[in-house]
Structure formats: structure tokens, C-alpha cells
C-alpha atoms as a PDB file:
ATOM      1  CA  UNK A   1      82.686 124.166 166.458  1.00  0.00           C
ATOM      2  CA  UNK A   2      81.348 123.304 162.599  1.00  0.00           C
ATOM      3  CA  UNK A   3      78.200 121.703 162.375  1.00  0.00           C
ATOM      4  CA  UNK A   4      79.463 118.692 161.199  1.00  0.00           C
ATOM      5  CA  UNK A   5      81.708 117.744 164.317  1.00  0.00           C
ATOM      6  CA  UNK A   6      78.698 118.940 166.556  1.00  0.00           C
ATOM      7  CA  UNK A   7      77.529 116.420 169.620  1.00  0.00           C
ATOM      8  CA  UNK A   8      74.018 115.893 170.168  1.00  0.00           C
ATOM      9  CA  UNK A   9      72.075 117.989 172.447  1.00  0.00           C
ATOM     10  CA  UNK A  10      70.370 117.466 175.644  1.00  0.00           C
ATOM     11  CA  UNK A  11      67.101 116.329 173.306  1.00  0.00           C
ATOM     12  CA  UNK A  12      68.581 112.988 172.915  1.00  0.00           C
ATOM     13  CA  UNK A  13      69.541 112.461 176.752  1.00  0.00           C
ATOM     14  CA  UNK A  14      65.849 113.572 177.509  1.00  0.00           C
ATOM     15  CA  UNK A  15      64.644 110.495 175.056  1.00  0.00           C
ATOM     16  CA  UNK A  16      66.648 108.024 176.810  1.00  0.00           C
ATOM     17  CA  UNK A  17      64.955 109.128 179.986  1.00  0.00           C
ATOM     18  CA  UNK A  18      61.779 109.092 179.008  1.00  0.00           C
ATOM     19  CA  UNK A  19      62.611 105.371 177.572  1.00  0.00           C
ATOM     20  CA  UNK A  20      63.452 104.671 181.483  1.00  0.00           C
ATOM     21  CA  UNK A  21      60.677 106.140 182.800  1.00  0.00           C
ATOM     22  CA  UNK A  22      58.901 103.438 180.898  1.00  0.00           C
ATOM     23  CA  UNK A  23      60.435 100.445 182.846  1.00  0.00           C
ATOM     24  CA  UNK A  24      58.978  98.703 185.836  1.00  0.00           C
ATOM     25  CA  UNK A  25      62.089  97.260 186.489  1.00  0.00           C
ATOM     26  CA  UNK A  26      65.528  96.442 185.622  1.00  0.00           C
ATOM     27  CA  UNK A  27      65.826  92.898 184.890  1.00  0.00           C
ATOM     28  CA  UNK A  28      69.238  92.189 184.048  1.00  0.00           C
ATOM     29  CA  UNK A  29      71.899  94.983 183.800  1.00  0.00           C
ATOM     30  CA  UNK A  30      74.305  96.007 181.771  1.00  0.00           C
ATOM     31  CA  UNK A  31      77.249  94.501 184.089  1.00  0.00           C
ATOM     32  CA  UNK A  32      75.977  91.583 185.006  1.00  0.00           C
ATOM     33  CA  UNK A  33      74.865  91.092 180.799  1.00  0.00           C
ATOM     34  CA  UNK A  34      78.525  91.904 179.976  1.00  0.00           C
ATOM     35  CA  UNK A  35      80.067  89.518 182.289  1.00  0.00           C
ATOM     36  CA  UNK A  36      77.776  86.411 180.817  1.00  0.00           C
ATOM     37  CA  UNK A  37      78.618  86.945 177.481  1.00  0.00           C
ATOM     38  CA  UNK A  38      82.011  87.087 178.240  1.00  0.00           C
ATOM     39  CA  UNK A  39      81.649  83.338 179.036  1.00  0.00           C
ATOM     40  CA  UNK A  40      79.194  82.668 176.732  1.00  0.00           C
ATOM     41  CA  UNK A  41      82.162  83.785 174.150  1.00  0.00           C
ATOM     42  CA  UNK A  42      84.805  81.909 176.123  1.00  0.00           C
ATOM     43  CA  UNK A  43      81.992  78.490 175.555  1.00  0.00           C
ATOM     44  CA  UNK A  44      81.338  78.941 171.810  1.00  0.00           C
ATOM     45  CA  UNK A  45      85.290  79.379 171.380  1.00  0.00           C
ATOM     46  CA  UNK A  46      85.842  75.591 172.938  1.00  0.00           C
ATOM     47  CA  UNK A  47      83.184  73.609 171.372  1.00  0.00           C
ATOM     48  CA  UNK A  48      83.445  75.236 167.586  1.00  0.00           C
ATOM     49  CA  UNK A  49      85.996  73.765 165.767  1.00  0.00           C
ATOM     50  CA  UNK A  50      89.027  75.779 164.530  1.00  0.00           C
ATOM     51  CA  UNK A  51      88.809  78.092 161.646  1.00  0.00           C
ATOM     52  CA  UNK A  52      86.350  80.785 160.193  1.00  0.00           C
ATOM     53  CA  UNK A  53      82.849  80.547 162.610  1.00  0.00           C
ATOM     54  CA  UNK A  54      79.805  81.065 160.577  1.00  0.00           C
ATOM     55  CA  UNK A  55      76.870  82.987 162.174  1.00  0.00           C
ATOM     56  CA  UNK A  56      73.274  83.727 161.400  1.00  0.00           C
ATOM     57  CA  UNK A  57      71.710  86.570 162.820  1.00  0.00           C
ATOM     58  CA  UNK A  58      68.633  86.936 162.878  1.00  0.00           C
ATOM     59  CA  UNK A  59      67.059  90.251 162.953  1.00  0.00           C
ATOM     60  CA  UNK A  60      66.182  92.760 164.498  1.00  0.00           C
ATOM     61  CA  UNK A  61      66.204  91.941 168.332  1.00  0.00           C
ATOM     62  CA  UNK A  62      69.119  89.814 168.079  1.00  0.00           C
ATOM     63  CA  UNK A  63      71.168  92.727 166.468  1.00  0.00           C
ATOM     64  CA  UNK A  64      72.563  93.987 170.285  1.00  0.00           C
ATOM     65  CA  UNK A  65      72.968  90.869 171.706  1.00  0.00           C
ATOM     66  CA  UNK A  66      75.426  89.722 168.704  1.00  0.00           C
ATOM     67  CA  UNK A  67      77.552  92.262 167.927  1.00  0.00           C
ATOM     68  CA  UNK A  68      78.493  92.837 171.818  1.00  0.00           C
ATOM     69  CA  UNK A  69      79.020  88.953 171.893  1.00  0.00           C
ATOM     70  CA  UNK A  70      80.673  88.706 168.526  1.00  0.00           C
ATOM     71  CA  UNK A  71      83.681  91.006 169.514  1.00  0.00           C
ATOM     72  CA  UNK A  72      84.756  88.554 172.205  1.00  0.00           C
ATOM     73  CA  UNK A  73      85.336  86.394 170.330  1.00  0.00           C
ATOM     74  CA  UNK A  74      88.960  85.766 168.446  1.00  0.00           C
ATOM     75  CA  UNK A  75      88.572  84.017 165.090  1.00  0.00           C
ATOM     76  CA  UNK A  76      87.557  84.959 161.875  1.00  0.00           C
ATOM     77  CA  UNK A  77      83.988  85.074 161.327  1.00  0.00           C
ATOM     78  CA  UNK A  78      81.113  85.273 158.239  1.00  0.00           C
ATOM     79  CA  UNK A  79      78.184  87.141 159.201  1.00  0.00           C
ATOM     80  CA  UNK A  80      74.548  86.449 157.446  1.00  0.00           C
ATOM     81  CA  UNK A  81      71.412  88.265 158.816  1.00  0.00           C
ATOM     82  CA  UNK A  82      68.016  86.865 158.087  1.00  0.00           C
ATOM     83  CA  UNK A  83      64.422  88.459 158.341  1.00  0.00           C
ATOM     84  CA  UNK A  84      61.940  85.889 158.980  1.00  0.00           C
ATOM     85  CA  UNK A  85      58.506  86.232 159.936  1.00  0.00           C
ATOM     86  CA  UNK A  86      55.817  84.320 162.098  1.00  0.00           C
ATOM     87  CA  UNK A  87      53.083  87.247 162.434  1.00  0.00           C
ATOM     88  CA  UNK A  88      50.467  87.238 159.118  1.00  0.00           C
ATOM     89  CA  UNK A  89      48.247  90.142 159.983  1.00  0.00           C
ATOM     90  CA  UNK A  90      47.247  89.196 164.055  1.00  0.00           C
ATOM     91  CA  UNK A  91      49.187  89.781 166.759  1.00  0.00           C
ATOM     92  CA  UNK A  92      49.694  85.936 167.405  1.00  0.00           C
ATOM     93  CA  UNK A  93      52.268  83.510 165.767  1.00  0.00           C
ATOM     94  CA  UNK A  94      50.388  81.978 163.220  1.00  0.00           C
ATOM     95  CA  UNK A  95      52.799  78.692 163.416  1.00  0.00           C
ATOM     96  CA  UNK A  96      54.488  79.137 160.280  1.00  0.00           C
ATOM     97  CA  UNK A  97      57.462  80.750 159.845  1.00  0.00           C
ATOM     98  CA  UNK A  98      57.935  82.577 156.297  1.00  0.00           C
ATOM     99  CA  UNK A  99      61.598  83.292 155.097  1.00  0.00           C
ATOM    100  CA  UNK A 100      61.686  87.153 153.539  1.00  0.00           C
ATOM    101  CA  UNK A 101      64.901  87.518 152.092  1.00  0.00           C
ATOM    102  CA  UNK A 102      65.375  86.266 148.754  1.00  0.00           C
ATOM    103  CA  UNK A 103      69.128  85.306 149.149  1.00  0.00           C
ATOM    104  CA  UNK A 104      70.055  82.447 151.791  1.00  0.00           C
ATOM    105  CA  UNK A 105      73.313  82.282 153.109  1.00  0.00           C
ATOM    106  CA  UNK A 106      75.589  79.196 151.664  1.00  0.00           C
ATOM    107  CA  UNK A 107      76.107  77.032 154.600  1.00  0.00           C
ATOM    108  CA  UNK A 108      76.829  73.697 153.158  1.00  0.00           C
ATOM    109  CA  UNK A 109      79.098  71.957 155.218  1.00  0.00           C
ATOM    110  CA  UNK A 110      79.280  74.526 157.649  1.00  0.00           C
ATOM    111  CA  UNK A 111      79.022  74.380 160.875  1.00  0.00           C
ATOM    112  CA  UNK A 112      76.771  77.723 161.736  1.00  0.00           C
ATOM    113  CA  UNK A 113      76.322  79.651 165.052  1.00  0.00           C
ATOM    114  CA  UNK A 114      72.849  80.818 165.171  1.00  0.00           C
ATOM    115  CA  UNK A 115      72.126  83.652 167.145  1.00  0.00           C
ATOM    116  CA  UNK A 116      68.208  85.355 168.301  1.00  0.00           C
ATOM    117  CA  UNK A 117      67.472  87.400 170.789  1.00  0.00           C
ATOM    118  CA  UNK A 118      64.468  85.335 173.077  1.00  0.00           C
ATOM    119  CA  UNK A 119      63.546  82.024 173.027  1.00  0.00           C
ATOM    120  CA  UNK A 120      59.682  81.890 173.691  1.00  0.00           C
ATOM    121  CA  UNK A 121      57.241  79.445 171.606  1.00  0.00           C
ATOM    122  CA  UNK A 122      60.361  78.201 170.068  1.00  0.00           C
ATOM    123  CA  UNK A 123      58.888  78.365 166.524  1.00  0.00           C
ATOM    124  CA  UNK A 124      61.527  80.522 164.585  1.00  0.00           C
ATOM    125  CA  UNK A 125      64.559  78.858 165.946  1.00  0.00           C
ATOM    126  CA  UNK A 126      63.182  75.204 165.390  1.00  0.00           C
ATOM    127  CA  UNK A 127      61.878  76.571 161.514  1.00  0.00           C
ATOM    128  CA  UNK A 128      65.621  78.311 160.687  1.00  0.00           C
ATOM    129  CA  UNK A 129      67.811  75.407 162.156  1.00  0.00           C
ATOM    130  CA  UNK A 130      65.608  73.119 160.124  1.00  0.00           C
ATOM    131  CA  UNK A 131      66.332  74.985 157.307  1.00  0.00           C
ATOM    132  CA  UNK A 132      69.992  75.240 157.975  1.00  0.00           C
ATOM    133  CA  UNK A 133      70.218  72.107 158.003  1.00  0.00           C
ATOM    134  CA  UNK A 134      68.180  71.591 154.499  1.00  0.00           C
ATOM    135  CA  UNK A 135      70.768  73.556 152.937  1.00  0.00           C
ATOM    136  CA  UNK A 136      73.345  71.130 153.793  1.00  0.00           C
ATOM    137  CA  UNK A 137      74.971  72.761 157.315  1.00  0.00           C
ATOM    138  CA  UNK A 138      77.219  70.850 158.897  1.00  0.00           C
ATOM    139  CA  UNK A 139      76.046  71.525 162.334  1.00  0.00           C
ATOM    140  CA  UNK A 140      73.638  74.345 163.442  1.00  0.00           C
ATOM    141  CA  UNK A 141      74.710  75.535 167.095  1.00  0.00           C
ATOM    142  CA  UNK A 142      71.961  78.393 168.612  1.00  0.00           C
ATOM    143  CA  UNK A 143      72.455  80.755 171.289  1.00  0.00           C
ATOM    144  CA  UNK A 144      69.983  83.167 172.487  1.00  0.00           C
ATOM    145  CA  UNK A 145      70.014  86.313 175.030  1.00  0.00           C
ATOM    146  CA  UNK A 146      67.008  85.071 177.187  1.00  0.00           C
ATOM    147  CA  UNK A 147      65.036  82.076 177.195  1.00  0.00           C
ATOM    148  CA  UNK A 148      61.485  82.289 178.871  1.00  0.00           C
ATOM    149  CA  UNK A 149      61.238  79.207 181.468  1.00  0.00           C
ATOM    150  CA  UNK A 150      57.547  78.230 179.580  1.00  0.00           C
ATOM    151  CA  UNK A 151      56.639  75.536 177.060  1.00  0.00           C
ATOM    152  CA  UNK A 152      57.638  75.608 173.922  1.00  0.00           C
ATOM    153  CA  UNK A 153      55.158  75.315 171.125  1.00  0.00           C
ATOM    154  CA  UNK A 154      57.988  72.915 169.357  1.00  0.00           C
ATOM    155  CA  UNK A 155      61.048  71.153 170.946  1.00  0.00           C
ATOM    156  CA  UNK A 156      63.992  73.229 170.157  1.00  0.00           C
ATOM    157  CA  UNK A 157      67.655  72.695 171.384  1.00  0.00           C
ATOM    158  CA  UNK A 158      69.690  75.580 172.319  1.00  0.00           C
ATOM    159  CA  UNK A 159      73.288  75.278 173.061  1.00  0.00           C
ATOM    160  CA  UNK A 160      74.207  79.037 174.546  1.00  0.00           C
ATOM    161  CA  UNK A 161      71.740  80.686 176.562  1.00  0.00           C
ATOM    162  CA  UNK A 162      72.167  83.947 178.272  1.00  0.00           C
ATOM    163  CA  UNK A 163      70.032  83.981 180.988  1.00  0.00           C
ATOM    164  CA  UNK A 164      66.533  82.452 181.622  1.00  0.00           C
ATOM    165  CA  UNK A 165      63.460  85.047 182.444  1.00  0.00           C
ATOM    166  CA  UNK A 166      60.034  84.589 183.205  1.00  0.00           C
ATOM    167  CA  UNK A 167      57.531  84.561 180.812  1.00  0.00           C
ATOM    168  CA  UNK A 168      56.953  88.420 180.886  1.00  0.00           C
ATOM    169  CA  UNK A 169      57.418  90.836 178.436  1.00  0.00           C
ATOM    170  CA  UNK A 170      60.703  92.667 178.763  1.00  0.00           C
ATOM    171  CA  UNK A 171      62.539  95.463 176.915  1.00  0.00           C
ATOM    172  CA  UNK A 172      65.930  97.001 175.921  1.00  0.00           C
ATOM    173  CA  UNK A 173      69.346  95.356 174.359  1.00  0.00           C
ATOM    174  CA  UNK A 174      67.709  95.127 171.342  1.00  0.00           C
ATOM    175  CA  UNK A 175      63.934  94.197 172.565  1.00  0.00           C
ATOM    176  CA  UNK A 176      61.638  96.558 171.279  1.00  0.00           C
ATOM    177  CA  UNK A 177      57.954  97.776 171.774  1.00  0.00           C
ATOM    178  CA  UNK A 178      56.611  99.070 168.987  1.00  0.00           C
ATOM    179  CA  UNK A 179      60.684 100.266 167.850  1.00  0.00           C
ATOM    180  CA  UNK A 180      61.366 101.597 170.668  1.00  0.00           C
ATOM    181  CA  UNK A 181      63.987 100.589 173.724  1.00  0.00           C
ATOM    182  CA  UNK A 182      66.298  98.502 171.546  1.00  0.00           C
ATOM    183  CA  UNK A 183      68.980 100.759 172.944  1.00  0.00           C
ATOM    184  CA  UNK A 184      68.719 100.752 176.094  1.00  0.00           C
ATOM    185  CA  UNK A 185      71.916  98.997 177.729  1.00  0.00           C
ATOM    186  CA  UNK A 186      69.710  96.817 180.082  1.00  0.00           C
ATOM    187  CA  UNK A 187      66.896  94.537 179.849  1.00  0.00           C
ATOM    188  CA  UNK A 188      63.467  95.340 181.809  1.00  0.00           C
ATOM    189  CA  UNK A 189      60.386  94.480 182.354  1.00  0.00           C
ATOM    190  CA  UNK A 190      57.751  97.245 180.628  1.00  0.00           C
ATOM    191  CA  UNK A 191      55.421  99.271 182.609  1.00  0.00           C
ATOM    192  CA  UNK A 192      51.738  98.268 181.836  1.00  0.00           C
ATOM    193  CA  UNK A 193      50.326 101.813 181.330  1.00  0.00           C
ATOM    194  CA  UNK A 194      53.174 101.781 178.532  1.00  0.00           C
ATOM    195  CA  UNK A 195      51.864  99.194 176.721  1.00  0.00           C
ATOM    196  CA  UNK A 196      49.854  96.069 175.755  1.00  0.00           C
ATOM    197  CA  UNK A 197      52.073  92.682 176.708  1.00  0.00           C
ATOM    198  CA  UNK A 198      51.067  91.394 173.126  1.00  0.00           C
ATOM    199  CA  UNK A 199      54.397  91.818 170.987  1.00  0.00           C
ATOM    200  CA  UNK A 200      53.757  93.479 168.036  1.00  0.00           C
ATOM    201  CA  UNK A 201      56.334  95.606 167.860  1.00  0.00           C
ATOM    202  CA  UNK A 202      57.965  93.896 164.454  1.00  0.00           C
ATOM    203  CA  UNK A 203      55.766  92.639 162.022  1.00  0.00           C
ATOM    204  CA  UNK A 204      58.751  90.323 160.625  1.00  0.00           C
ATOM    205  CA  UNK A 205      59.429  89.394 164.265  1.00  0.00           C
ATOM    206  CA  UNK A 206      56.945  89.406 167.142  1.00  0.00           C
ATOM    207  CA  UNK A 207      56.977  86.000 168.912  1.00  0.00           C
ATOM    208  CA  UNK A 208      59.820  83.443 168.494  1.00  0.00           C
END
């Protein structure tokens, strides 16, 4: 076979393992994530109304999450991703919520799907809708993978939720640990001897 049509070795499959080895437990699996956002889609088709559906990604947990949940659904859509930050220098959310990218997404009189990963303090959702809205949206609609049942550091309204976890720190469909597990296909809860439980994985994006 020429290299360039070659399929990865067996170095890649041993990675993934390893990545496994590193969960306590599977949280939420693949199947039963794939059947929510099925209805998650079928919910954001019914209360959007009709035309192009704007959405706001915001990276790089959410990346997983929205492009599995994106292709069920039908309509046209404009996709924006945003880097924001919360973490200056500690490994705590600082309460303030800095912007990073230099272009922001024209949203006037829009009505915008806004899409993270976890809902924890509630500090980067409350900062970005408020900001959507600033720029003249329409109507800012957010939708999230997991929600940690907690308090929130801010009220924040969230209109799609995946499915609600406890306020551990969990890995995989995008979550990350210092970069790694994004792609695994479930979502766990990381082992302890793999890792501190402070998030500081991203430093755009370690609490939300």
C-alpha cells in the first residue's frame, strides 16, 4: 500500500487505552449521549424560528458536543467560534471573563444558539450572552452538554441541557485534562492518581 493511503498502527489504539485506563468510571456513554442529542436537536428545531440558525461555539470543550449535535439538525446554519477566558495566571476563575479574539461575530438581530460544553460557576455563559446581547442579538438561546447540579456563581438561564452531573470532575467528548481525553466517545469521571480535580487543562477555558 503507498504511504500516503496507510492506516494508523496499533500505537494509536494503545493511546486510546491508556486514555481508558485513566477513568474511574463511565458516566454517560456514547449511546445513551447520542440518543439525547437527538432530542435535544428535535427541541432547538421547534422553538427557533424558521430560516438560517446562528450558533456560537465556544471553544475548545464544546467543539464535540456541537458538531455531533449540529448534524441533526436540518436548516441552514452560520457557525462562529469564540475563545474566551476566565483563568489569569491561578488555577481559579478570577470572575472576569476576557474576550480573545479580535473579531466578534455580527449578530444583530439575530437570534443565536449558544453552545458550551459544562455549565459550572456559570460565569462564561452569563458574560457571552450578555455580550450577545450588547451587540444587538435578537435572542440568545444556550445549550450545554452537562450542567453540574451546584450553585452558580451568577444566575444564568439555559434553555438545552444535556444531562445534569454532579459536581465532579469528568472527562472525554471534548473535556480535557491537561489536552488530553477530548476524544474519547464517552464522558467519565477521572481517576485521582491521574490527576488534580483543579481544571487547568485550558488556560483560555478552565472553569465556566
Amino acid at each position: 500500500m503507498p504511504d500516503g493511503l496507510k492506516l494508523g498502527g496499533g500505537n494509536g489504539i494503545c493511546q486510546i487505552g491508556a486514555m481508558r485506563n485513566d477513568i474511574e468510571r463511565v458516566l454517560i456513554d456514547e449511546a445513551v449521549i447520542e440518543k439525547r442529542l437527538d432530542a435535544m436537536a428535535v427541541a432547538i428545531e421547534r422553538d427557533f424560528p424558521d430560516g438560517t440558525l446562528v450558533v456560537i461555539i465556544l471553544l475548545k470543550g464544546a467543539l464535540v458536543f456541537a458538531a455531533d449535535l449540529l448534524r441533526r439538525i436540518s436548516r441552514p446554519l452560520e457557525i462562529e467560534c469564540l475563545n474566551v477566558a476566565s483563568y489569569h495566571g491561578g488555577t481559579r476563575s478570577s470572575g472576569q471573563v476576557d474576550f480573545l479574539d479580535r473579531h466578534f461575530p455580527e449578530v444583530r438581530g439575530r437570534h443565536v444558539l449558544l453552545l458550551d460544553d459544562i455549565l459550572d460557576t456559570g460565569l462564561t455563559l452569563h458574560a457571552v450572552g450578555a455580550r450577545l446581547r450588547e451587540e444587538g442579538a435578537a435572542a440568545v438561546h444556550a445549550g450545554v452538554l452537562l450542567a453540574k447540579d451546584k450553585p452558580r456563581a451568577v444566575a444564568v438561564t439555559v434553555d438545552y441541557v444535556g444531562f445534569e452531573i454532579g459536581d465532579e470532575f469528568v472527562v472525554g467528548y471534548g473535556l480535557d485534562y491537561q489536552g488530553k481525553y477530548r476524544n474519547l466517545p464517552f464522558v467519565g469521571v477521572l481517576k485521582a492518581a491521574a490527576g488534580s480535580r483543579s481544571y487547568i487543562a485550558d488556560p483560555g477555558r478552565p472553569f465556566l
